[in-house]
PDB file of N, CA and C in Angstrom:
ATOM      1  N   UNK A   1       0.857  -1.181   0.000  1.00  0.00           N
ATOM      2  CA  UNK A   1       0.000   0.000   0.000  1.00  0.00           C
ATOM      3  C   UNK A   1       0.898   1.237   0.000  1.00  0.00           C
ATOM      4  N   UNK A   2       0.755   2.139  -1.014  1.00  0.00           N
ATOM      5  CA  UNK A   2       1.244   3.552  -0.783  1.00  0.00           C
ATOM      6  C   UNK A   2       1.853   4.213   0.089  1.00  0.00           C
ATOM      7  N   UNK A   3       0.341   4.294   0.873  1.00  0.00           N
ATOM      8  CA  UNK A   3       0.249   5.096   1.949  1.00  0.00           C
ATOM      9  C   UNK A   3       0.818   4.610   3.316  1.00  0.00           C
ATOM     10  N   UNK A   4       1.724   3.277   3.030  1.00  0.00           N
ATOM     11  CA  UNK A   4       2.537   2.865   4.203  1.00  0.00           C
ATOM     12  C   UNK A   4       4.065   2.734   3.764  1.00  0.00           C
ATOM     13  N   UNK A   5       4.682   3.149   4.452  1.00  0.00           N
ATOM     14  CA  UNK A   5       6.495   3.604   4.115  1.00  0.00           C
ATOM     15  C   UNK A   5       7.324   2.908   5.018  1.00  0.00           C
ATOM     16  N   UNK A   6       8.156   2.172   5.166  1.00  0.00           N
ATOM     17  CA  UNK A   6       8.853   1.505   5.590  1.00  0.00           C
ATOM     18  C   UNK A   6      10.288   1.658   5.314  1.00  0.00           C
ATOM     19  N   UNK A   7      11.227   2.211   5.861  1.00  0.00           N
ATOM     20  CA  UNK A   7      12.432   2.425   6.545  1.00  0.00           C
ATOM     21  C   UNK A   7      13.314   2.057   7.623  1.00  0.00           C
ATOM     22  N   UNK A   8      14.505   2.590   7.239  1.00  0.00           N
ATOM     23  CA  UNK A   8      15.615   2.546   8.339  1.00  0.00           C
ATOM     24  C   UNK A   8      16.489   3.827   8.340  1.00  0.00           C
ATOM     25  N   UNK A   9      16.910   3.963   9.520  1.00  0.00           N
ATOM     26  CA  UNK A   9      17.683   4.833   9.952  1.00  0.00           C
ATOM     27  C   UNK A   9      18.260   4.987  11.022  1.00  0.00           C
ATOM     28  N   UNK A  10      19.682   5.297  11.234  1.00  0.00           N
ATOM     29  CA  UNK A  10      20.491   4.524  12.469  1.00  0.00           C
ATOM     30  C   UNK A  10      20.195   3.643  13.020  1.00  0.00           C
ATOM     31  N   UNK A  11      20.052   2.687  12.161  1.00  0.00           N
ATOM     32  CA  UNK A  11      19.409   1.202  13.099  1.00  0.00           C
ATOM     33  C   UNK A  11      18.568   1.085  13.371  1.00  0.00           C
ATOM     34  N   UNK A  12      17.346   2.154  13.648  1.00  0.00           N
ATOM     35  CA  UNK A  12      15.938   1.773  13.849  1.00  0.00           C
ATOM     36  C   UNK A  12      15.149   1.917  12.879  1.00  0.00           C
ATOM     37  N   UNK A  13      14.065   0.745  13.061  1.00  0.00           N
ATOM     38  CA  UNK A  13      12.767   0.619  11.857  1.00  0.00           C
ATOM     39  C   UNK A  13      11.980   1.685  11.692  1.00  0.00           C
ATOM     40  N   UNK A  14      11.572   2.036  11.012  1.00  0.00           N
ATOM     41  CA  UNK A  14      10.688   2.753  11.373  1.00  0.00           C
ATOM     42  C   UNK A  14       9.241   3.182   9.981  1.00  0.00           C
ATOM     43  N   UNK A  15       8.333   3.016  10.234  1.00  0.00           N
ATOM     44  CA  UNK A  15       6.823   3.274   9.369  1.00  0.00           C
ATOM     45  C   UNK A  15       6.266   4.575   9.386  1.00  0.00           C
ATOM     46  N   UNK A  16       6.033   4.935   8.179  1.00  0.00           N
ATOM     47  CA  UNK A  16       5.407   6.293   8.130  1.00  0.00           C
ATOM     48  C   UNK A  16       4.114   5.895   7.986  1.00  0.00           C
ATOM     49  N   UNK A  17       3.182   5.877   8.032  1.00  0.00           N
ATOM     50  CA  UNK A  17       1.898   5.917   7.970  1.00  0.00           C
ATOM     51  C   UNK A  17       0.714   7.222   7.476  1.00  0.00           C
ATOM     52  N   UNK A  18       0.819   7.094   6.122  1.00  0.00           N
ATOM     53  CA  UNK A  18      -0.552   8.468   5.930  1.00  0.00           C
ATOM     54  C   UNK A  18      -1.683   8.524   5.948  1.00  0.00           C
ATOM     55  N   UNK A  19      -2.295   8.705   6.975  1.00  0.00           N
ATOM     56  CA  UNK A  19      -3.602   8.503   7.037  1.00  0.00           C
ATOM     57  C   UNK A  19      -4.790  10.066   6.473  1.00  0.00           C
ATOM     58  N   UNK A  20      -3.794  10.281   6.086  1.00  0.00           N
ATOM     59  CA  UNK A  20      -4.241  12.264   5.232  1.00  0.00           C
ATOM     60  C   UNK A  20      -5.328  12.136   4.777  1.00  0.00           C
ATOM     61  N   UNK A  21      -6.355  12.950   4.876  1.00  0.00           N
ATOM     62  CA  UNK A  21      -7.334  12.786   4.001  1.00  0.00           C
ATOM     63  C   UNK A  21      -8.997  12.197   3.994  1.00  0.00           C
ATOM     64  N   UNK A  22      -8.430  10.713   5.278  1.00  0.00           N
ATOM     65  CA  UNK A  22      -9.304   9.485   5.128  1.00  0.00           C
ATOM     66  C   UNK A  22     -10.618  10.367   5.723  1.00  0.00           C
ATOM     67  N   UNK A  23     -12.073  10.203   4.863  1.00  0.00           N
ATOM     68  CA  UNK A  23     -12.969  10.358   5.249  1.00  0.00           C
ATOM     69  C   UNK A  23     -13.997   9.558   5.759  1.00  0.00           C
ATOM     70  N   UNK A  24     -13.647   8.000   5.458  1.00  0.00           N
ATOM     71  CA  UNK A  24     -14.969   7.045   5.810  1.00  0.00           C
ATOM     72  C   UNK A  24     -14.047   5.834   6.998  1.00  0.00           C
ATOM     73  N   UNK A  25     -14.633   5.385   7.833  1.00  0.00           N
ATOM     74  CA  UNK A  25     -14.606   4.383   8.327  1.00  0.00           C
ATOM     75  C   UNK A  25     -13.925   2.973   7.516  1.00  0.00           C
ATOM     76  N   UNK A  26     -14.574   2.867   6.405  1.00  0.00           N
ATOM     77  CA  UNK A  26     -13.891   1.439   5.502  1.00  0.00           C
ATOM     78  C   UNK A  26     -12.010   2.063   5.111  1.00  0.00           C
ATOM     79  N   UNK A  27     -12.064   3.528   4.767  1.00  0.00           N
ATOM     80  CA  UNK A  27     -10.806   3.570   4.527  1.00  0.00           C
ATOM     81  C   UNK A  27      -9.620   3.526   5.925  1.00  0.00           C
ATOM     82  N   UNK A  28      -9.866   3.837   7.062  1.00  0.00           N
ATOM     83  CA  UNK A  28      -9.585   3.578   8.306  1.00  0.00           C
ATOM     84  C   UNK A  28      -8.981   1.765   8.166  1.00  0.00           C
ATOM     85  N   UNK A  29     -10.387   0.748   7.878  1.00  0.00           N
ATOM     86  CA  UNK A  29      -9.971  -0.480   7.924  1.00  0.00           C
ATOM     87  C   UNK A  29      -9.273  -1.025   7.183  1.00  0.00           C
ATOM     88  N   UNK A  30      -9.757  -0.502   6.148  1.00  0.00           N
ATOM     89  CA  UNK A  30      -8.870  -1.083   4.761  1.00  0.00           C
ATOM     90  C   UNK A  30      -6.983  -0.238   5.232  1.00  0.00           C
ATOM     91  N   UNK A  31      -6.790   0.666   5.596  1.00  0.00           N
ATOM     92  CA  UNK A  31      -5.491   0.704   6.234  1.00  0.00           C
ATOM     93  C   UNK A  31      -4.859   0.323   6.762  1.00  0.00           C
ATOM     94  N   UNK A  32      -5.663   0.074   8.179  1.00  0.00           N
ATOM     95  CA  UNK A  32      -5.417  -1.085   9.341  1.00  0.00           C
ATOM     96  C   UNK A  32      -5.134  -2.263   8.874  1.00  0.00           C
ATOM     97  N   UNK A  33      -6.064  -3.130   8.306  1.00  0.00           N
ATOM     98  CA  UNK A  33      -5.284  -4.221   7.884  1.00  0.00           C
ATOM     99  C   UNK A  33      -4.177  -4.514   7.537  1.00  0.00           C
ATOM    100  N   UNK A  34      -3.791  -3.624   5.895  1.00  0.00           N
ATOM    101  CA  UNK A  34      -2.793  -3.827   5.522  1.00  0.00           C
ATOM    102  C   UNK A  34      -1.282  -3.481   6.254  1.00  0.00           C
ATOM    103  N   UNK A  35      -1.943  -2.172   7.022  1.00  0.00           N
ATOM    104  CA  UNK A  35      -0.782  -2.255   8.167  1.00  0.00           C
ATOM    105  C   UNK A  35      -0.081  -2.965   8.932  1.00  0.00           C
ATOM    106  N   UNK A  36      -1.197  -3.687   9.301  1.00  0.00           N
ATOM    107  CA  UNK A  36      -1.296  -4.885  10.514  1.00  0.00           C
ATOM    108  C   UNK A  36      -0.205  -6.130  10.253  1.00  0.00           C
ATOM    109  N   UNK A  37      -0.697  -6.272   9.032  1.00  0.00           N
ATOM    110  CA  UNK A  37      -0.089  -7.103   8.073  1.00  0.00           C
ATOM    111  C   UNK A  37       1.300  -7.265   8.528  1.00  0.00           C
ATOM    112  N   UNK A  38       1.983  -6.149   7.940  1.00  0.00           N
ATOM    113  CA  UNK A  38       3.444  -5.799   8.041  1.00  0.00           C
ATOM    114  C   UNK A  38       4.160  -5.532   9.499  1.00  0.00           C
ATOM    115  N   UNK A  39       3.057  -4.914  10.389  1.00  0.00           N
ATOM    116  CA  UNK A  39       3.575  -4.954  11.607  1.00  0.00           C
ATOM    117  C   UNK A  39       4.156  -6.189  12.303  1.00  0.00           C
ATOM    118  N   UNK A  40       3.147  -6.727  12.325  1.00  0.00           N
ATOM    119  CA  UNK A  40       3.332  -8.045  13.108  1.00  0.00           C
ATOM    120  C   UNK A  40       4.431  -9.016  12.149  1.00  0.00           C
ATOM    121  N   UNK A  41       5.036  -8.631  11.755  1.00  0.00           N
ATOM    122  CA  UNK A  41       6.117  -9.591  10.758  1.00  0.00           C
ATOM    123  C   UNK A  41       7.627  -8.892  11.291  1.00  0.00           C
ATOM    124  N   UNK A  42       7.280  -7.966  12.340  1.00  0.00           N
ATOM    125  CA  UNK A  42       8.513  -6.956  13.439  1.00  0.00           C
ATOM    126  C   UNK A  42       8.137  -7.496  14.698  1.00  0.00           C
ATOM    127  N   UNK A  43       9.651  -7.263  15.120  1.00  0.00           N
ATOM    128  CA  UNK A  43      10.023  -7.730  16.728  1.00  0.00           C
ATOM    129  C   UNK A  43       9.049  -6.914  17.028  1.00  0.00           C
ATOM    130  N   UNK A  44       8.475  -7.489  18.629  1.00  0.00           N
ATOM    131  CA  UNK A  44       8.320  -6.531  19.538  1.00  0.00           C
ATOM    132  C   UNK A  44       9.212  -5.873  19.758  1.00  0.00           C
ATOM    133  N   UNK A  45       8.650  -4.506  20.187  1.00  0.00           N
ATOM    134  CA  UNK A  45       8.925  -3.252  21.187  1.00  0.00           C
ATOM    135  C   UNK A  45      10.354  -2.714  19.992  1.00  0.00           C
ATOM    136  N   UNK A  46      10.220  -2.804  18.872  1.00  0.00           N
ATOM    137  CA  UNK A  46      11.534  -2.810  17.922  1.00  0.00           C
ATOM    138  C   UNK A  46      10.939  -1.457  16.797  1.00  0.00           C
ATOM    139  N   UNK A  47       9.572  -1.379  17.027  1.00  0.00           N
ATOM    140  CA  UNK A  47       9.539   0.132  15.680  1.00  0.00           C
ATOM    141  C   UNK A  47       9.256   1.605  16.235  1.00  0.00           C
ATOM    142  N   UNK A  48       9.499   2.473  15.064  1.00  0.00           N
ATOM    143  CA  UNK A  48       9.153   3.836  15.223  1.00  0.00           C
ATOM    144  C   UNK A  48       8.491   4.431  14.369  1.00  0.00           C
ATOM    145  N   UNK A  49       7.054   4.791  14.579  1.00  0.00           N
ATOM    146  CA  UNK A  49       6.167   5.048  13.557  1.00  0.00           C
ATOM    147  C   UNK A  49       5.789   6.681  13.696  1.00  0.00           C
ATOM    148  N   UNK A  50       5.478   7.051  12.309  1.00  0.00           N
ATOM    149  CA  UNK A  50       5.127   8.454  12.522  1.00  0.00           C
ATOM    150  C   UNK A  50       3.934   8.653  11.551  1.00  0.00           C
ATOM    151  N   UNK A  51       2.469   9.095  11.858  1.00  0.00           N
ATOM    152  CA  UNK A  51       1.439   8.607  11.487  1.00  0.00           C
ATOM    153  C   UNK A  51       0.866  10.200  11.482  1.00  0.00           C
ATOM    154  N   UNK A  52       0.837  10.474  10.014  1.00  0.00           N
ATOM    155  CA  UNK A  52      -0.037  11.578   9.324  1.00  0.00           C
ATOM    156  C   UNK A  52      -1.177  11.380   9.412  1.00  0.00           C
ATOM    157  N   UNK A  53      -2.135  12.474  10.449  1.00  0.00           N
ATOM    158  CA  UNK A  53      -3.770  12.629  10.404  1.00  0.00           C
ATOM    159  C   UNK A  53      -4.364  13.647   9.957  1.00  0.00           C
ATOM    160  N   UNK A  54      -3.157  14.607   9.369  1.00  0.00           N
ATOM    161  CA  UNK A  54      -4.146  15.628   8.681  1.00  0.00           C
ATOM    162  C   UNK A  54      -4.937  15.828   7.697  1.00  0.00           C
ATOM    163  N   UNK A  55      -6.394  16.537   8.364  1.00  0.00           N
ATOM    164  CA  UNK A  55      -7.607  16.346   7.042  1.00  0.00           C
ATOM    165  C   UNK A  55      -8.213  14.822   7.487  1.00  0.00           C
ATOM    166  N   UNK A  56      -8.627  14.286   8.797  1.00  0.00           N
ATOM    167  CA  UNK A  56      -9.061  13.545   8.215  1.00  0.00           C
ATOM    168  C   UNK A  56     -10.391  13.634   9.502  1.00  0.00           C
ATOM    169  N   UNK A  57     -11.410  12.574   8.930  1.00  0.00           N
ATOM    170  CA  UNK A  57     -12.604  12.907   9.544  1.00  0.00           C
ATOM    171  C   UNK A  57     -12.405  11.988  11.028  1.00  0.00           C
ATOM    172  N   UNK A  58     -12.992  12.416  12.049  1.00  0.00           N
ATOM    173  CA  UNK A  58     -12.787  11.331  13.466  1.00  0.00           C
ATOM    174  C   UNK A  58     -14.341  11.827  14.164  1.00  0.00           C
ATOM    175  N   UNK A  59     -14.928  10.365  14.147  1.00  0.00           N
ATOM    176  CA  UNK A  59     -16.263  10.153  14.949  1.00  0.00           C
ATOM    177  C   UNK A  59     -15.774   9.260  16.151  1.00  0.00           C
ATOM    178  N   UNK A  60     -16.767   9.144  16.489  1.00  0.00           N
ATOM    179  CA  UNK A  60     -16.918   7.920  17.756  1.00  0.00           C
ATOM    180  C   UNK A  60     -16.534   6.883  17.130  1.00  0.00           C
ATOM    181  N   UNK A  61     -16.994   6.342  16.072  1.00  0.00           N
ATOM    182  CA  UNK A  61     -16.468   5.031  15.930  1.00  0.00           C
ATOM    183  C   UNK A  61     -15.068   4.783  14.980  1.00  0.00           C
ATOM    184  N   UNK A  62     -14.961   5.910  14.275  1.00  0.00           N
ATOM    185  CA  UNK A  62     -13.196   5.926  14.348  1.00  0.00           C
ATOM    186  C   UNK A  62     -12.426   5.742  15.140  1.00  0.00           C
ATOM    187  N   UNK A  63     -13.118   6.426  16.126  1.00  0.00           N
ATOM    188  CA  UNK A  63     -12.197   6.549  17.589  1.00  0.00           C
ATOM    189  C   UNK A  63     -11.750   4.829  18.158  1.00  0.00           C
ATOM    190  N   UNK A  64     -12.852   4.563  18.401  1.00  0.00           N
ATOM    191  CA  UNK A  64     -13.255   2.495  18.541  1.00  0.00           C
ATOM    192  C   UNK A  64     -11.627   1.592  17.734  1.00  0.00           C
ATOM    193  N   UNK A  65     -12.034   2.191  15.928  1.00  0.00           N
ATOM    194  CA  UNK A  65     -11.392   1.354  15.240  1.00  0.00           C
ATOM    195  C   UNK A  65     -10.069   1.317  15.379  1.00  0.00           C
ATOM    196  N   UNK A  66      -9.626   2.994  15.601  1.00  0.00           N
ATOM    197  CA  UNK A  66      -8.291   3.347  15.986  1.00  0.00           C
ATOM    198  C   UNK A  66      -7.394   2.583  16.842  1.00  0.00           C
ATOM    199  N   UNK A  67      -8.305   3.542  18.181  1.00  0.00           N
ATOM    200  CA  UNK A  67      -7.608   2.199  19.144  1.00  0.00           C
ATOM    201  C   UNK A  67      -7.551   1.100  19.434  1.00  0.00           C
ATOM    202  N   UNK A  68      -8.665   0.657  18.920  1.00  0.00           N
ATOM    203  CA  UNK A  68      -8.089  -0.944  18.468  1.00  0.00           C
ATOM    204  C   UNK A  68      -6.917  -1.630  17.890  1.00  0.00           C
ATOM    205  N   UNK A  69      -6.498  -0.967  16.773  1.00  0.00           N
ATOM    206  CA  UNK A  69      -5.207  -0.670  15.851  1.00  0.00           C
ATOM    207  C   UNK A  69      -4.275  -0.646  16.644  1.00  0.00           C
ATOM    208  N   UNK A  70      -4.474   0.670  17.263  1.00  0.00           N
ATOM    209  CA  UNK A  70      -3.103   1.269  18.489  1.00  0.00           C
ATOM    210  C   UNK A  70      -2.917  -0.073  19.461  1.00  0.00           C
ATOM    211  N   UNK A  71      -3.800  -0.041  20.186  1.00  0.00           N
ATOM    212  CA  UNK A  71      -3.511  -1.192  21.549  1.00  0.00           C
ATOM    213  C   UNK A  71      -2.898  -2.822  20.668  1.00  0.00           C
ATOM    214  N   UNK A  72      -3.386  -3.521  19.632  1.00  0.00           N
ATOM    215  CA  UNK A  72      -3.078  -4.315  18.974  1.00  0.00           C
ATOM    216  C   UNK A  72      -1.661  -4.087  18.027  1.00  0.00           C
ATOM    217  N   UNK A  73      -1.574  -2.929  17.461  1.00  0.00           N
ATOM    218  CA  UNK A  73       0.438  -3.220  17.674  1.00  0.00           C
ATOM    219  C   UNK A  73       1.185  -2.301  18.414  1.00  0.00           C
ATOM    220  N   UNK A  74       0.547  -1.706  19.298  1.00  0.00           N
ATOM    221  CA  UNK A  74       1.663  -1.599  20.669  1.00  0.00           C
ATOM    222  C   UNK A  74       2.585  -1.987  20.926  1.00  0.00           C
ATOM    223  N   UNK A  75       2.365  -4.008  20.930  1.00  0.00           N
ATOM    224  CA  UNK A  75       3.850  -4.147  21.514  1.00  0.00           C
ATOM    225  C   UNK A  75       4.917  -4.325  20.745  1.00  0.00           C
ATOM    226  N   UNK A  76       4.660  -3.783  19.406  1.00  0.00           N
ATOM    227  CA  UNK A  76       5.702  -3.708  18.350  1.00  0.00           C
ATOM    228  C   UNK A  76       6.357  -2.582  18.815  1.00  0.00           C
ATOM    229  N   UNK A  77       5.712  -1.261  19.109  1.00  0.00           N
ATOM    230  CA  UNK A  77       6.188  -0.302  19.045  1.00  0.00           C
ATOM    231  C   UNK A  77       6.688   0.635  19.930  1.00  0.00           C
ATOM    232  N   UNK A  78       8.061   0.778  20.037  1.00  0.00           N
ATOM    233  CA  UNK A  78       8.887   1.370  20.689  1.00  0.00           C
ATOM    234  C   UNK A  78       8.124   2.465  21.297  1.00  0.00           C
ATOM    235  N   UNK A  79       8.466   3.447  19.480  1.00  0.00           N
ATOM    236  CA  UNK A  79       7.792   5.324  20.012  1.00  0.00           C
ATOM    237  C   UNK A  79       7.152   5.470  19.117  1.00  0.00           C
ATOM    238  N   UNK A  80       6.653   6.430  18.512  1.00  0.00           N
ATOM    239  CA  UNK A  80       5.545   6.894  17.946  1.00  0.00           C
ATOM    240  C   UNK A  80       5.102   8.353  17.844  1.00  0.00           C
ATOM    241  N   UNK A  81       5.315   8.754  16.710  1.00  0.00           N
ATOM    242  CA  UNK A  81       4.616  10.431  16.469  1.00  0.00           C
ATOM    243  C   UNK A  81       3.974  10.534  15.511  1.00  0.00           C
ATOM    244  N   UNK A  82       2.882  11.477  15.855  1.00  0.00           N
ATOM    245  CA  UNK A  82       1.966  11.650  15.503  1.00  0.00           C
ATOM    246  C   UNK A  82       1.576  13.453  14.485  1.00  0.00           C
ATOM    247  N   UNK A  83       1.576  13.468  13.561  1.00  0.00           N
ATOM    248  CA  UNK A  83       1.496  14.397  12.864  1.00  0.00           C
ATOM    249  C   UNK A  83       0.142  15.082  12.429  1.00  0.00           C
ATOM    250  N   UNK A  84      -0.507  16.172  12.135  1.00  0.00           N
ATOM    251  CA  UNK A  84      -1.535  16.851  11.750  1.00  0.00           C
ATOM    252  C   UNK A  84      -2.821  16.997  12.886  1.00  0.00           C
ATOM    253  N   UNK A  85      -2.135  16.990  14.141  1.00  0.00           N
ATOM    254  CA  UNK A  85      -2.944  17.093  15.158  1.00  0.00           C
ATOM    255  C   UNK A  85      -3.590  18.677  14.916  1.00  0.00           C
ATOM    256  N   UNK A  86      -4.640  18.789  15.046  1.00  0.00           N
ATOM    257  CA  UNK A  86      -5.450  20.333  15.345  1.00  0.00           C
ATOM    258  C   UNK A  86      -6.746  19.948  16.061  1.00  0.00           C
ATOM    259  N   UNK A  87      -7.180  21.143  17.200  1.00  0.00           N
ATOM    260  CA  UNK A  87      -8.842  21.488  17.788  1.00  0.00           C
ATOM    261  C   UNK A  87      -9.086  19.728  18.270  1.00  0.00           C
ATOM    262  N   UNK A  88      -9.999  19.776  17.877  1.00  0.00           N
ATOM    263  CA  UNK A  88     -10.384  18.751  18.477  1.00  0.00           C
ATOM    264  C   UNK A  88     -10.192  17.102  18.305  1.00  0.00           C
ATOM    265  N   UNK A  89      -9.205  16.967  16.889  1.00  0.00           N
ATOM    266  CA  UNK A  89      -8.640  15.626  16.580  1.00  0.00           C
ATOM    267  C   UNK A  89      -7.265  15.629  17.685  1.00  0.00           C
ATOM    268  N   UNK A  90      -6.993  16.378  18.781  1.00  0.00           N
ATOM    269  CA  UNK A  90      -6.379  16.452  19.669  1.00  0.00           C
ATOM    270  C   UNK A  90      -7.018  15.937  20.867  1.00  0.00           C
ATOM    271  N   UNK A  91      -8.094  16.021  20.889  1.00  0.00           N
ATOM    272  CA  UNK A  91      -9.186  15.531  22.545  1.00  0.00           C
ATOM    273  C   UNK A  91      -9.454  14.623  21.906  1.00  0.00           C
ATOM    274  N   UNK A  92      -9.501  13.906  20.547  1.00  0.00           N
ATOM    275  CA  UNK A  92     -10.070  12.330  20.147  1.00  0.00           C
ATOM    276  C   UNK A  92      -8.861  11.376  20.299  1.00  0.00           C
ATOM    277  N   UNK A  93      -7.414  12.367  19.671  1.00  0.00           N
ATOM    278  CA  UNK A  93      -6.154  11.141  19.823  1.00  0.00           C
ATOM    279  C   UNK A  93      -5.783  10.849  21.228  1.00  0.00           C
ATOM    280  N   UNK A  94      -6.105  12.131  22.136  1.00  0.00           N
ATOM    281  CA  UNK A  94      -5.945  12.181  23.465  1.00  0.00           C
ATOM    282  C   UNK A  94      -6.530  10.701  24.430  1.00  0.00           C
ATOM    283  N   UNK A  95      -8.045  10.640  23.880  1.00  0.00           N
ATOM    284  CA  UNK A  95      -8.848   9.925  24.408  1.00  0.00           C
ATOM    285  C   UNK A  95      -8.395   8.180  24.041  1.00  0.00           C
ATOM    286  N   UNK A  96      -7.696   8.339  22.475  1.00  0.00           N
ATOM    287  CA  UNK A  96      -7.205   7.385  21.951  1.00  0.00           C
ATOM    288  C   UNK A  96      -6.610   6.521  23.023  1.00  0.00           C
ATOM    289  N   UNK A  97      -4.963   7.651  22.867  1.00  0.00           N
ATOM    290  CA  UNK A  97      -3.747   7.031  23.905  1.00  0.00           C
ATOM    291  C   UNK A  97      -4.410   6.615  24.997  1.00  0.00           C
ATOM    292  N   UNK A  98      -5.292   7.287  25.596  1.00  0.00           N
ATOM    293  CA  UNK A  98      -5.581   6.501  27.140  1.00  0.00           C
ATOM    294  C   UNK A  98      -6.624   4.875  27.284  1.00  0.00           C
ATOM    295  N   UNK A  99      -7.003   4.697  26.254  1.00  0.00           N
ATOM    296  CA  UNK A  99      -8.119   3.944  26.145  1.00  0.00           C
ATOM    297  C   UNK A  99      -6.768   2.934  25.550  1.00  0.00           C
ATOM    298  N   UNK A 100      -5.940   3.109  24.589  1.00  0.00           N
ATOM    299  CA  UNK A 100      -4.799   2.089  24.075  1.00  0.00           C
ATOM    300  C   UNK A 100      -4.115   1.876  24.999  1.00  0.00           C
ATOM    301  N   UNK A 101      -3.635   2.486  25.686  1.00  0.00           N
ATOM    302  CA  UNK A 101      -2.715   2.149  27.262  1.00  0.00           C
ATOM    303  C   UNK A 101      -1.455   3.069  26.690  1.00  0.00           C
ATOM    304  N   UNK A 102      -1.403   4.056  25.544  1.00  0.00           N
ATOM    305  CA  UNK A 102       0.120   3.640  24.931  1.00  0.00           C
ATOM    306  C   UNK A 102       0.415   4.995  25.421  1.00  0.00           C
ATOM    307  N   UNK A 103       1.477   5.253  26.041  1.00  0.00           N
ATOM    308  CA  UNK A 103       2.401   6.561  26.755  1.00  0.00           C
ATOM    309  C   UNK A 103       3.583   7.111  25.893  1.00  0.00           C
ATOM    310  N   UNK A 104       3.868   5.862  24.790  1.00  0.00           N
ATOM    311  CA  UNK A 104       5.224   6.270  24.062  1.00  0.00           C
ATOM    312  C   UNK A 104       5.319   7.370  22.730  1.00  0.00           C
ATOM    313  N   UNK A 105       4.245   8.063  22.701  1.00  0.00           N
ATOM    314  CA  UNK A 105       3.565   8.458  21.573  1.00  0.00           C
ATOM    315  C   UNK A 105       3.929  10.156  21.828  1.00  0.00           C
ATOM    316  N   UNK A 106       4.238  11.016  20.855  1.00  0.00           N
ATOM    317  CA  UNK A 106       4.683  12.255  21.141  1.00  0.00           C
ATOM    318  C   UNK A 106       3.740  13.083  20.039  1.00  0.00           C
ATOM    319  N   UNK A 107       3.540  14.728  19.898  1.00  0.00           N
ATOM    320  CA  UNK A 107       2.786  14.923  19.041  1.00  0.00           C
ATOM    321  C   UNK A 107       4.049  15.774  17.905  1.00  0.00           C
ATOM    322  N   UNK A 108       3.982  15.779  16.684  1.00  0.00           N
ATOM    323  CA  UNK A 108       4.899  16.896  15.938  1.00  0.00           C
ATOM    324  C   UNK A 108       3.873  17.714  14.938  1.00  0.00           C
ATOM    325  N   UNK A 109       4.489  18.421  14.610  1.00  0.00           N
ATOM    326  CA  UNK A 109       4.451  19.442  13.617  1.00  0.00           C
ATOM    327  C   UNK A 109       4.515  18.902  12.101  1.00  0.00           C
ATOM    328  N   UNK A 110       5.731  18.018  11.873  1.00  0.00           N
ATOM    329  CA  UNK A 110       6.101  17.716  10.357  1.00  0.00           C
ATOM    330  C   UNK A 110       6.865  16.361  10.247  1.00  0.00           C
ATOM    331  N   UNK A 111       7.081  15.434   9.316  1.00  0.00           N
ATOM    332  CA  UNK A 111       6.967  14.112   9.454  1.00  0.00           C
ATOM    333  C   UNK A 111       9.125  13.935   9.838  1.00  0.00           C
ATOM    334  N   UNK A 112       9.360  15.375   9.227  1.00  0.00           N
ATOM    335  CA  UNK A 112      11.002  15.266   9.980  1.00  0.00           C
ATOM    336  C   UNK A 112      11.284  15.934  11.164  1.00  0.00           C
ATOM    337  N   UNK A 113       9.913  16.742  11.663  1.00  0.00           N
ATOM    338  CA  UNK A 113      10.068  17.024  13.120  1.00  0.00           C
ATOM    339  C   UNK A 113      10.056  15.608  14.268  1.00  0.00           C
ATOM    340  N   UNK A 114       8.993  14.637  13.492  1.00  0.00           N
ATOM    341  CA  UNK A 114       8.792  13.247  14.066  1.00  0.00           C
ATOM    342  C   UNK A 114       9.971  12.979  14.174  1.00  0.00           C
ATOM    343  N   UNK A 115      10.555  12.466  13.172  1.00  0.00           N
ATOM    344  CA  UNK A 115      12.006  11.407  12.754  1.00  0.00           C
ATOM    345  C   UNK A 115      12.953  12.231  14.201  1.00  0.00           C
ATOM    346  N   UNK A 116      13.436  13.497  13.936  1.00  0.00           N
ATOM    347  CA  UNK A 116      14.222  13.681  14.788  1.00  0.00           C
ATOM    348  C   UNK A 116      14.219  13.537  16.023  1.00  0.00           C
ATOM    349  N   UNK A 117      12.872  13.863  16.814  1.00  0.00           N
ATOM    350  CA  UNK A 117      12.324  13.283  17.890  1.00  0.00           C
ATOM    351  C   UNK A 117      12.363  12.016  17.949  1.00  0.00           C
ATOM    352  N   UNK A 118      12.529  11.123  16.955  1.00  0.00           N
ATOM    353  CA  UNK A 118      12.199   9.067  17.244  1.00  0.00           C
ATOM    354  C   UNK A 118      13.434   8.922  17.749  1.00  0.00           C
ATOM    355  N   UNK A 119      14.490   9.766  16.411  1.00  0.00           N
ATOM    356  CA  UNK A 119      15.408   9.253  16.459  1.00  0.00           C
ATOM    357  C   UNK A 119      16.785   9.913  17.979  1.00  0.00           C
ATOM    358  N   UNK A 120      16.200  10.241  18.718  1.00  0.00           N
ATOM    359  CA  UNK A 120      16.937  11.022  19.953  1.00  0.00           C
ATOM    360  C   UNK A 120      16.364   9.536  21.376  1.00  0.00           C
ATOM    361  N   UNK A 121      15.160   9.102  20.726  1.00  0.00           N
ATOM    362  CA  UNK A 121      14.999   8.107  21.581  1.00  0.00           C
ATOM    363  C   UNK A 121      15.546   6.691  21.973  1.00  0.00           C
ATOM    364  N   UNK A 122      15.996   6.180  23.094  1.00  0.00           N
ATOM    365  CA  UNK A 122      16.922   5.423  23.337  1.00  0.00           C
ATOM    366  C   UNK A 122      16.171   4.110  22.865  1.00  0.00           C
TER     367      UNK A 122
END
């Protein structure tokens, strides 16, 4: 899929993820999957993902599908940033992290503001 990027850099893995754009629920799943896919074919606690949300629509049950996603490859994932946060897709990712359990997750600005932040992490 495209819209999933897979790298290295100083030794760590790391997935870009674009989720830009997505307006419906099926495109949410149809992501997830194929994500899923590739995740789980990585060590635990071994990646660094940086996951573009700008422009995209978030209901209640996005919210559901999300963290489902999140809490289910968690234990792949080291750290995690998060890009195109604004208003109130900030109180939904918020609600996300706590409902996923996941603490390792930071917010950026731009997908090489992410990287530099992953990559400072031990």
């Amino acid at each position: 899929m495209e819209r999933i990027e897979k790298f290295e850099l100083d030794g760590k893995v790391f997935f870009y993820y674009d989720l830009s754009g997505f307006e419906t629920n099926d495109d949410f799943i149809k992501f997830i999957e194929a994500a899923q896919e590739q995740i789980v074919k990585c060590d635990y606690n071994s990646l660094h993902t940086v996951t573009n949300i700008e422009g995209i629509r978030f209901d209640s049950e996005t919210k559901e599908i999300v963290a489902g996603w999140m809490t289910r490859n968690g234990p792949y994932v080291k750290y995690g940033a998060i890009i195109g946060i604004d208003g109130i897709k900030k109180m939904m990712v918020n609600m996300i992290l706590t409902i996923s359990g996941r603490k390792n997750i930071t917010f950026a600005s731009t997908k090489e503001q992410a990287i530099e932040w992953l990559l400072k992490q031990k």
